[in-house]
N, C-alpha and C. Protein backbone atom coordinates (compact mmCIF):
# COMPACT_ATOMS: atom_id res chain seq x y z
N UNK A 1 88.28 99.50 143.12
CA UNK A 1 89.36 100.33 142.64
C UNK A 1 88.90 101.01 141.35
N UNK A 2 89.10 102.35 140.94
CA UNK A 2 88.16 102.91 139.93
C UNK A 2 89.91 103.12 139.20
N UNK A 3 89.46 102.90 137.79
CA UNK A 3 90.95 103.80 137.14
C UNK A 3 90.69 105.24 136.07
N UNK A 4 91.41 105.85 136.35
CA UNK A 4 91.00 107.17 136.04
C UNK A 4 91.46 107.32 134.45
N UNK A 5 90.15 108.07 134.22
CA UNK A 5 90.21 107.92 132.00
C UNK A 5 90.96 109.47 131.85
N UNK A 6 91.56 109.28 130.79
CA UNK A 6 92.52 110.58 130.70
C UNK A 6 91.13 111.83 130.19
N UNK A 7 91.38 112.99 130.36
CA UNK A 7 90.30 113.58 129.96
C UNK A 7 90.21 113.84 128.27
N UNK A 8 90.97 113.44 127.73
CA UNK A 8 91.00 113.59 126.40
C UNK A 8 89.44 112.44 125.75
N UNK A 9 90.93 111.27 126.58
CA UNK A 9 89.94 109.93 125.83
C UNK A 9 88.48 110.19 126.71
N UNK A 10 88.21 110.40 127.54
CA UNK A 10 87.08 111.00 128.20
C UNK A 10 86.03 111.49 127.19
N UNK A 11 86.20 112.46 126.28
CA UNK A 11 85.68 113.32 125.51
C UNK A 11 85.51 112.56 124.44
N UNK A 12 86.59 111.72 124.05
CA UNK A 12 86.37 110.99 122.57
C UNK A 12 85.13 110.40 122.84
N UNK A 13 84.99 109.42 123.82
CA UNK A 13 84.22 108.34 124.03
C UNK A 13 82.32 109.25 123.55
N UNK A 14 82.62 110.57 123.80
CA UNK A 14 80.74 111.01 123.66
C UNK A 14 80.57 111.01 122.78
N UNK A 15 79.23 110.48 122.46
CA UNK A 15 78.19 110.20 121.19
C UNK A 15 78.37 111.22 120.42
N UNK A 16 78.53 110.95 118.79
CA UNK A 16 78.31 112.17 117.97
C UNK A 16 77.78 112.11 117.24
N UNK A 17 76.46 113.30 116.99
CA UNK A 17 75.36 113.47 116.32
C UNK A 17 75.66 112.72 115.12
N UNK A 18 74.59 112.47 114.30
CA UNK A 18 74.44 111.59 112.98
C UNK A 18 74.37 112.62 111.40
N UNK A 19 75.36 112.68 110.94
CA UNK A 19 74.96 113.75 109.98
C UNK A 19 74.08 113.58 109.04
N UNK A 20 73.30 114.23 108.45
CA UNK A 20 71.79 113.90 107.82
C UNK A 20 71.80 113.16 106.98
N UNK A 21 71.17 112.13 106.87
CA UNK A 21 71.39 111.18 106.18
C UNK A 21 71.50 111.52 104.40
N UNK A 22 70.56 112.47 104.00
CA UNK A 22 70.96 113.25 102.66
C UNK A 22 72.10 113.63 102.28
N UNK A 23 72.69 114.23 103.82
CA UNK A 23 74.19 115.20 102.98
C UNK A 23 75.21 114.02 103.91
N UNK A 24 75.10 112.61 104.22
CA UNK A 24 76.75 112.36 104.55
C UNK A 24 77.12 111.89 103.52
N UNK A 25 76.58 111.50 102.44
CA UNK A 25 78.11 110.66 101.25
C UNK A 25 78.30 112.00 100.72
N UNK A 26 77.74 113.35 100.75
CA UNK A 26 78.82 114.22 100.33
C UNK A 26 79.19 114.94 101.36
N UNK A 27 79.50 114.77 102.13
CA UNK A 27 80.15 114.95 103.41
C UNK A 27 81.50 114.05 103.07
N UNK A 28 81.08 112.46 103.24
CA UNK A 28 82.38 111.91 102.91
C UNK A 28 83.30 112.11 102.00
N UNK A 29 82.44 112.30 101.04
CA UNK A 29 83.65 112.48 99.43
C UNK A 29 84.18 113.94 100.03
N UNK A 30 83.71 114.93 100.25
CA UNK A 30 84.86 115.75 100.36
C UNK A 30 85.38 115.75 101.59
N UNK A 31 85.77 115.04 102.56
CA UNK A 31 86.78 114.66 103.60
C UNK A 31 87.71 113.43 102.62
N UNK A 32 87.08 112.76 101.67
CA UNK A 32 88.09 112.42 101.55
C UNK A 32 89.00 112.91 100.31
N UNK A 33 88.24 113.80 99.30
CA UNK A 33 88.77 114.35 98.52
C UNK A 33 89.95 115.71 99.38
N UNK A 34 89.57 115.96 100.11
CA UNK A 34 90.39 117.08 100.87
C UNK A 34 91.78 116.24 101.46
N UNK A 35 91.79 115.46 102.10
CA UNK A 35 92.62 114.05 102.76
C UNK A 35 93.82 113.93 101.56
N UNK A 36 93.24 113.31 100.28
CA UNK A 36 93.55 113.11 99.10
C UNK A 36 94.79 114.45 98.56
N UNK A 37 94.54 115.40 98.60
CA UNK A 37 94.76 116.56 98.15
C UNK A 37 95.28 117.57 98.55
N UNK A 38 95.46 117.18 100.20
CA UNK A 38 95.68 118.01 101.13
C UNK A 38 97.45 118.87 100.75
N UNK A 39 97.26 120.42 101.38
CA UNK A 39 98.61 120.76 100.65
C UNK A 39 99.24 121.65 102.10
N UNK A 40 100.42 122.46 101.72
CA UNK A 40 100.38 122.83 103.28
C UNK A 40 99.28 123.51 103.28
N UNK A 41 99.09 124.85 102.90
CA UNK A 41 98.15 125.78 103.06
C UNK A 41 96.87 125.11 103.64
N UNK A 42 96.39 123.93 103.05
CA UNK A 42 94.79 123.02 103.79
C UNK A 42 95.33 123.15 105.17
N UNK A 43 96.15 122.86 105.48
CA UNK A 43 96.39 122.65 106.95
C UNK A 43 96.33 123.93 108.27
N UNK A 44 96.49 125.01 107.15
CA UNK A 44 95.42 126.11 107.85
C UNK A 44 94.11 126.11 107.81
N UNK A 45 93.25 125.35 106.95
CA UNK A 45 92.04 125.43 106.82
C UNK A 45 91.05 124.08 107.84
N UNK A 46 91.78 123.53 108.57
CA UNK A 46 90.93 122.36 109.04
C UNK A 46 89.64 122.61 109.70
N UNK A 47 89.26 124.17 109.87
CA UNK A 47 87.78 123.93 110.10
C UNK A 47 86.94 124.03 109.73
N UNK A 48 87.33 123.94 108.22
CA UNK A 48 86.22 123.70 106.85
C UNK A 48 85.90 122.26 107.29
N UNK A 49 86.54 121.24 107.71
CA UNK A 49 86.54 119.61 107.92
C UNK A 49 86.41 119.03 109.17
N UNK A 50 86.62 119.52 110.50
CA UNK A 50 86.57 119.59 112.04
C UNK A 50 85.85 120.64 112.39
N UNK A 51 85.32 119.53 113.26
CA UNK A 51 84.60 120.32 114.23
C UNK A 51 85.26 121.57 114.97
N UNK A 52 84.84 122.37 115.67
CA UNK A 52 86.29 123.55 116.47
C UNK A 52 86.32 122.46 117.77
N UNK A 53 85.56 121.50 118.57
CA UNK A 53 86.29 121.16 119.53
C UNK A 53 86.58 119.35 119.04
N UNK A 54 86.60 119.04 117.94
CA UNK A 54 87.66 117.85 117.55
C UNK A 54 88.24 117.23 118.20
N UNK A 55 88.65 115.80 118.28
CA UNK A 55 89.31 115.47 119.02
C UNK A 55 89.88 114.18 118.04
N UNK A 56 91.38 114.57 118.52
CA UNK A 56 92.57 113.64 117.11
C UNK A 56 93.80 112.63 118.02
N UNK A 57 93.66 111.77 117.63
CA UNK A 57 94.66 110.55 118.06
C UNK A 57 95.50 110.07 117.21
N UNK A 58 96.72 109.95 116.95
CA UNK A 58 97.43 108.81 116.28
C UNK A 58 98.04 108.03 116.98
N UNK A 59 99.45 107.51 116.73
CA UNK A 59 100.14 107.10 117.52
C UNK A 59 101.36 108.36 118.37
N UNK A 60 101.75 109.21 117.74
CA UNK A 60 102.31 110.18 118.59
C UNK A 60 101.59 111.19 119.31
N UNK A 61 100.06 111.66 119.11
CA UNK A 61 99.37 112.59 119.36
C UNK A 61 98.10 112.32 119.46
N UNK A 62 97.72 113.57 121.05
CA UNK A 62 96.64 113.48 121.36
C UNK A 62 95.81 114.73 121.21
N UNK A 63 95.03 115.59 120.82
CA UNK A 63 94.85 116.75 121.21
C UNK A 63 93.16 116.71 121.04
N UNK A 64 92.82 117.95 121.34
CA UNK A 64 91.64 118.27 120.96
C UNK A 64 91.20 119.85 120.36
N UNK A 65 90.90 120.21 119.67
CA UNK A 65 90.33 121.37 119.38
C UNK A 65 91.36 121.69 117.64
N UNK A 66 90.68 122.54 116.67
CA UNK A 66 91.21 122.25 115.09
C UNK A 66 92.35 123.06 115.46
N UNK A 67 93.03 124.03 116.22
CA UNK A 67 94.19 124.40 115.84
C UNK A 67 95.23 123.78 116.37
N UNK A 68 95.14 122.77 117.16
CA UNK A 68 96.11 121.95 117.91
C UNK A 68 95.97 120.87 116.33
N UNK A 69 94.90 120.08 115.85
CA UNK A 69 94.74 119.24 114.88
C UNK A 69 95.63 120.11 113.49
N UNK A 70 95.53 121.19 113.12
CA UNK A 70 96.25 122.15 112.46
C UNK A 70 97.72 121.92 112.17
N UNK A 71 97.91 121.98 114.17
CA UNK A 71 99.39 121.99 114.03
C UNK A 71 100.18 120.69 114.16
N UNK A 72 99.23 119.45 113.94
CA UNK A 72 99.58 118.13 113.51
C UNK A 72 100.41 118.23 112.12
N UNK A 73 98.69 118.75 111.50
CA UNK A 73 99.33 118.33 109.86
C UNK A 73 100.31 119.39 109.48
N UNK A 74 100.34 120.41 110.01
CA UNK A 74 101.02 121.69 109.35
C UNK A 74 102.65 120.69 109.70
N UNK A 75 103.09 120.21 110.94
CA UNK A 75 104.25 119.47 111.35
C UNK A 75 104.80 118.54 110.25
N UNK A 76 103.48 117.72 109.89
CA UNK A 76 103.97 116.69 109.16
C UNK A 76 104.54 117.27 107.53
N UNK A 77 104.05 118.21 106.60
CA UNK A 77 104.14 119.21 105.56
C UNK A 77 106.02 119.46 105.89
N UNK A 78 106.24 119.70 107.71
CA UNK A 78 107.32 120.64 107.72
C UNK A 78 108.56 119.14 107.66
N UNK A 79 107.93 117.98 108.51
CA UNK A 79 108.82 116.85 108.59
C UNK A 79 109.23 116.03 107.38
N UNK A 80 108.44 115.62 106.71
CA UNK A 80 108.60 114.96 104.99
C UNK A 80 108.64 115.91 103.64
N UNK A 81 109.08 115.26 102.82
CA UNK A 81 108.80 115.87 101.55
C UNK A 81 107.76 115.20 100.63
N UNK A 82 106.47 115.81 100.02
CA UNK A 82 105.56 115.31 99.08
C UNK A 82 104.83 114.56 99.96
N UNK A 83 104.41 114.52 101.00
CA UNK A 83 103.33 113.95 101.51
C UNK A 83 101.96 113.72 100.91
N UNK A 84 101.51 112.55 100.98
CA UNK A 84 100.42 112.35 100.35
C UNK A 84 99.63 111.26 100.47
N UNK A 85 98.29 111.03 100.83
CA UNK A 85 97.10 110.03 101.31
C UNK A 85 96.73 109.51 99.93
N UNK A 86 96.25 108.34 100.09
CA UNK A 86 95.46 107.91 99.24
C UNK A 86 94.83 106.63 99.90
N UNK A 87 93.27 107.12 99.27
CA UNK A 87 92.22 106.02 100.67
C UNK A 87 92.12 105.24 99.51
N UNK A 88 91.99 104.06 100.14
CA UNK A 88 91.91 102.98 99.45
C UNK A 88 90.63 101.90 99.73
N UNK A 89 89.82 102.44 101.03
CA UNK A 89 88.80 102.19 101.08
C UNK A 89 87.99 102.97 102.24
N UNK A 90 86.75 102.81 101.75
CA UNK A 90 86.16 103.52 102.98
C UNK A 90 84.67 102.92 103.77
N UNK A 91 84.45 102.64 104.99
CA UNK A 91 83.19 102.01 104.72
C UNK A 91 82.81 103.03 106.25
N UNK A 92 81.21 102.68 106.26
CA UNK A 92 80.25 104.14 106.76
C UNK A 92 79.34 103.08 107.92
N UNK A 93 79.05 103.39 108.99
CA UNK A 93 78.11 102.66 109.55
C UNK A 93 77.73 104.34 110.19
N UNK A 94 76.30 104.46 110.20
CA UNK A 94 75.80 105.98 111.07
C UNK A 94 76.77 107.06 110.62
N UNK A 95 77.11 107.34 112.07
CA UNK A 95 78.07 108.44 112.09
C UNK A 95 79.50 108.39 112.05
N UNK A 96 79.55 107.11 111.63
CA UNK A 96 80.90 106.07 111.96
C UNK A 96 81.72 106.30 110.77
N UNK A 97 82.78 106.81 110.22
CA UNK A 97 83.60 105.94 108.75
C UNK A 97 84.57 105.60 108.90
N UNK A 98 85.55 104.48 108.54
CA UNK A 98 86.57 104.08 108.52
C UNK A 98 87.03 104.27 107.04
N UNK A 99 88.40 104.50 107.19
CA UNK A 99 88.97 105.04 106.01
C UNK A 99 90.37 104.50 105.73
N UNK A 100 90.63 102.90 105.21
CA UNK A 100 91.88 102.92 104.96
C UNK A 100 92.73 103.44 104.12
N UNK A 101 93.95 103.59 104.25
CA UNK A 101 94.76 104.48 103.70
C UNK A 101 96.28 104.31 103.51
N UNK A 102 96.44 104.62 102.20
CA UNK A 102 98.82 104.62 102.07
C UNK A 102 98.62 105.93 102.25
N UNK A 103 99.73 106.25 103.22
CA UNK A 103 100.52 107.68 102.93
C UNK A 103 101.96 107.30 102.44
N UNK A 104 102.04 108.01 101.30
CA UNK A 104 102.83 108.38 100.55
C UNK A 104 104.22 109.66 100.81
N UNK A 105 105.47 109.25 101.02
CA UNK A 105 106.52 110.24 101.60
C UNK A 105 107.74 109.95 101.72
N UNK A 106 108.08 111.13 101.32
CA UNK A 106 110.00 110.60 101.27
C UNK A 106 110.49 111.56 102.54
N UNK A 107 111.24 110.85 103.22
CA UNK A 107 111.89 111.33 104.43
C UNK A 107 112.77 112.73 103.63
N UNK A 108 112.86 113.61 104.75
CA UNK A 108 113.84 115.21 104.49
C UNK A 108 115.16 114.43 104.71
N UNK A 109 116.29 115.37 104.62
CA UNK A 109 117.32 115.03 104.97
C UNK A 109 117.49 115.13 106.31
N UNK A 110 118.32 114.27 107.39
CA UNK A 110 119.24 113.78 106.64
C UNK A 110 118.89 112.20 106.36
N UNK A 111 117.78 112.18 106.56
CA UNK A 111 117.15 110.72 106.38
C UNK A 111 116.46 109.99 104.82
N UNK A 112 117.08 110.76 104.22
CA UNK A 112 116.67 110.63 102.29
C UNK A 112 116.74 109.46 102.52
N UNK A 113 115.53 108.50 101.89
CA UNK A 113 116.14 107.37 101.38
C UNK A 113 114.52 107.08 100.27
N UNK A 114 114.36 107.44 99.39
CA UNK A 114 113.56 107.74 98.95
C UNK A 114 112.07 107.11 98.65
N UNK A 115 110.85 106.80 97.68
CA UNK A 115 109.76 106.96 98.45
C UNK A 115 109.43 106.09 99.59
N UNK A 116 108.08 106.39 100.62
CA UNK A 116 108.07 105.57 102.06
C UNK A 116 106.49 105.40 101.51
N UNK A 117 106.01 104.22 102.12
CA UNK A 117 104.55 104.10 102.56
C UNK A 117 104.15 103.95 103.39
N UNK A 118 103.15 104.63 104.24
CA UNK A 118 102.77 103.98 105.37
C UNK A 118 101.18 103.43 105.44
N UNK A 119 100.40 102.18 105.53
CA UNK A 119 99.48 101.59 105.72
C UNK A 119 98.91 101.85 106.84
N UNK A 120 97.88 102.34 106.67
CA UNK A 120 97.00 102.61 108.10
C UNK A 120 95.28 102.98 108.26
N UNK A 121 94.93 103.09 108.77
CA UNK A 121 93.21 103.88 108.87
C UNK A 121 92.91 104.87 109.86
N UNK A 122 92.30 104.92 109.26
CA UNK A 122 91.40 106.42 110.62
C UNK A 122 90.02 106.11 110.74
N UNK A 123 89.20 106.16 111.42
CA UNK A 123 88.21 106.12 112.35
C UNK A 123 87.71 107.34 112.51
N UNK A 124 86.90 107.94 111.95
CA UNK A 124 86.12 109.21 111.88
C UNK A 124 84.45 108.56 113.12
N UNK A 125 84.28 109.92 113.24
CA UNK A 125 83.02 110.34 113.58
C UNK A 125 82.42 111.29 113.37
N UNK A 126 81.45 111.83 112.59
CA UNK A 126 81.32 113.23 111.95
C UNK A 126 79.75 113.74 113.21
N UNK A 127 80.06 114.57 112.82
CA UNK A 127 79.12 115.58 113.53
C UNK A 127 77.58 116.50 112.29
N UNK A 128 76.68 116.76 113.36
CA UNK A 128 75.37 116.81 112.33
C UNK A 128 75.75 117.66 111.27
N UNK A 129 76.76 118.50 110.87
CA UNK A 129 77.22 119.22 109.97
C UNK A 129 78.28 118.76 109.20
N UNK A 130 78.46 117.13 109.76
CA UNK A 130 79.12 117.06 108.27
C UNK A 130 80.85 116.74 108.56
N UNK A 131 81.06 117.58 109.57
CA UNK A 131 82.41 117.45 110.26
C UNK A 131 83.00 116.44 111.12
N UNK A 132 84.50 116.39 110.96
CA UNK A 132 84.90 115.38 111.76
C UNK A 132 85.03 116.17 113.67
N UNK A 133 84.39 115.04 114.37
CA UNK A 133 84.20 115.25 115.59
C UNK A 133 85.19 114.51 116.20
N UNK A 134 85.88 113.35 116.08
CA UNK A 134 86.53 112.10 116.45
C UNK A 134 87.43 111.75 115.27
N UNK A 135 88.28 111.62 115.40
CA UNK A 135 89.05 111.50 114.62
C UNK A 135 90.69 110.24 115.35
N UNK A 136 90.57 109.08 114.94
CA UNK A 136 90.98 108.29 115.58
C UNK A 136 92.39 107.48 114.31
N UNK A 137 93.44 107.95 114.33
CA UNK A 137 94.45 106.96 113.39
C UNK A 137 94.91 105.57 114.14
N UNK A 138 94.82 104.65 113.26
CA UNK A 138 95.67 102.98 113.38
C UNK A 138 96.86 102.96 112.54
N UNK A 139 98.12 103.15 113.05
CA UNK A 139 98.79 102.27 112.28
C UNK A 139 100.03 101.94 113.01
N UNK A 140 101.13 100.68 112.66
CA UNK A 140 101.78 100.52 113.64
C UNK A 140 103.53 100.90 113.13
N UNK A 141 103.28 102.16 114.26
CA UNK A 141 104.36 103.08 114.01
C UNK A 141 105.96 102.18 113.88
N UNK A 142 106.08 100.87 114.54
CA UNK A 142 107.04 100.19 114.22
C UNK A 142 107.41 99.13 113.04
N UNK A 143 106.30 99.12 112.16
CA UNK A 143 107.06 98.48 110.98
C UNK A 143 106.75 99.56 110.20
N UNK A 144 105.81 100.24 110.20
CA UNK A 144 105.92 101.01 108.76
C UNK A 144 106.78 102.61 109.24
N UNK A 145 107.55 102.51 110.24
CA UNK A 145 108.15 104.13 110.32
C UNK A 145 109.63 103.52 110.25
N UNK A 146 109.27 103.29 111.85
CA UNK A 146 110.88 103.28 112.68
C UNK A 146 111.90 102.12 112.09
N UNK A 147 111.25 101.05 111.88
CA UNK A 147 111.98 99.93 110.56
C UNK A 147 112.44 100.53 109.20
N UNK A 148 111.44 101.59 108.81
CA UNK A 148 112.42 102.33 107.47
C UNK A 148 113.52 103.35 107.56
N UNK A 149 113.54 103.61 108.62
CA UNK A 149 115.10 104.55 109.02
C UNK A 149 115.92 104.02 109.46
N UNK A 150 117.19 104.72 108.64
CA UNK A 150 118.66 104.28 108.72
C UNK A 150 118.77 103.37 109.99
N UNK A 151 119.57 103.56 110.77
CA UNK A 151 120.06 102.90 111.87
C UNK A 151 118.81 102.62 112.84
N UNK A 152 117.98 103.01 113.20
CA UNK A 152 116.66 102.65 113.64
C UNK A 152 116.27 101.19 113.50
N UNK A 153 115.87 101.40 111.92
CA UNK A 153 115.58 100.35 111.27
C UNK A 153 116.57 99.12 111.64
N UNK A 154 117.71 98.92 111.29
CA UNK A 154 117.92 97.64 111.77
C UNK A 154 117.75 96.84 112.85
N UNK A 155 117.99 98.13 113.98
CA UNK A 155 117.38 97.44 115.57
C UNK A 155 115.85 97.21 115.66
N UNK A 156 114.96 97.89 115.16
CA UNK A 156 113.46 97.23 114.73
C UNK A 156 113.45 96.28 114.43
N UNK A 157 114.01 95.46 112.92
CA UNK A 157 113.76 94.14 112.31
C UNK A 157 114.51 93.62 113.01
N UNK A 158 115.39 93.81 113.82
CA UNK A 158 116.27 92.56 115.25
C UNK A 158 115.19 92.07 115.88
N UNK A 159 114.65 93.40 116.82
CA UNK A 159 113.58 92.90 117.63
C UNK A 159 112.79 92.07 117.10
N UNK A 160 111.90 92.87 115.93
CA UNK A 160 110.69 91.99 115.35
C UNK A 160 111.39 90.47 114.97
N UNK A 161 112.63 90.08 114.73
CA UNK A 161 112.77 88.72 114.81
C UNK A 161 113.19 88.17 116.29
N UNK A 162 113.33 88.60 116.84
CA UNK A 162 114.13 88.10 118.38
C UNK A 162 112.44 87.74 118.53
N UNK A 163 110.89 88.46 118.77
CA UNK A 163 110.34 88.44 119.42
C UNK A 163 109.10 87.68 118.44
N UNK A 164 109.48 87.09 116.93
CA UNK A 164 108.51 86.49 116.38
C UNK A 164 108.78 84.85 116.93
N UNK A 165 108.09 84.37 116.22
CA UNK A 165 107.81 82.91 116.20
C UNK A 165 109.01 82.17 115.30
N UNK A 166 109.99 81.29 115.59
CA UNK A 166 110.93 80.59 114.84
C UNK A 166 110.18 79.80 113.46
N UNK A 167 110.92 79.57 112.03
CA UNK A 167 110.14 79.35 111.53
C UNK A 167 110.39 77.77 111.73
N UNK A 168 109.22 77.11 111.20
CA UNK A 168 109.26 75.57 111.34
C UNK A 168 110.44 74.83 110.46
């Protein structure tokens, strides 16, 4: 029985070139100084930082190519107020970086409830120029999102206790 790979994740899975070993830690610092800093306007610019055929995962989204990745971040700029990253660590194997990270954000109305964090990483793969080729987010959209909104939130922390472990 064969099971069929979506063609997205298909594409993620191919090898990506090694960026020269001279220019990736400044490769990294400015992906992550850009990350860091990012404003709306960057979010027209993602192919100073992506590759043009990219390929981006989180937990709501799949796409591939920088203007679909574009219209990720340009969304998120339009959904929160003051959005903002801050990596908190980063570590490099090859072509590999992992990048943990708070994002920083206060919900729009009518969901004010003021500042949010969310804990998470991304999973890069850069390409021989330096760019992100793969681009992979972790984080788990049910305690750090859907648990901080109004009425949401309480049926989240129900579940998450209905379905933890009783304490001793």
């Amino acid at each position: 029985m064969s099971h069929s790979v979506p063609p997205l994740a298909q594409a993620a899975a191919q090898p990506v070139a090694t960026p020269s070993p001279a220019g990736q830690p400044e490769a990294i610092a400015r992906l992550v100084q850009f990350f860091e800093s990012m404003s709306p306007a960057d979010a027209q610019r993602m192919d100073s930082v992506y590759a043009p055929d990219a390929w981006f995962k989180d937990p709501f989204n799949e796409v591939r190519g920088v203007r679909d990745i574009s219209r990720i971040f340009s969304h998120m700029f339009e959904q929160v107020d003051a959005p903002r990253f801050v990596v908190t660590e980063t570590l490099v194997q090859g072509s590999s970086v992992m990048l943990t990270w708070d994002f920083n954000f206060s919900f729009k109305p009518p969901l004010r409830s003021g500042q949010q964090r969310i804990r998470g990483c991304s999973h890069l793969r850069l390409d021989a120029n330096g760019r992100v080729a793969f681009h992979r987010d972790y984080w788990d959209a049910a305690e750090e999102l859907y648990e901080k909104m109004p009425v949401l939130g309480g049926l989240m922390r129900w579940l998450r206790r209905r379905a933890s472990l009783p304490p001793l």
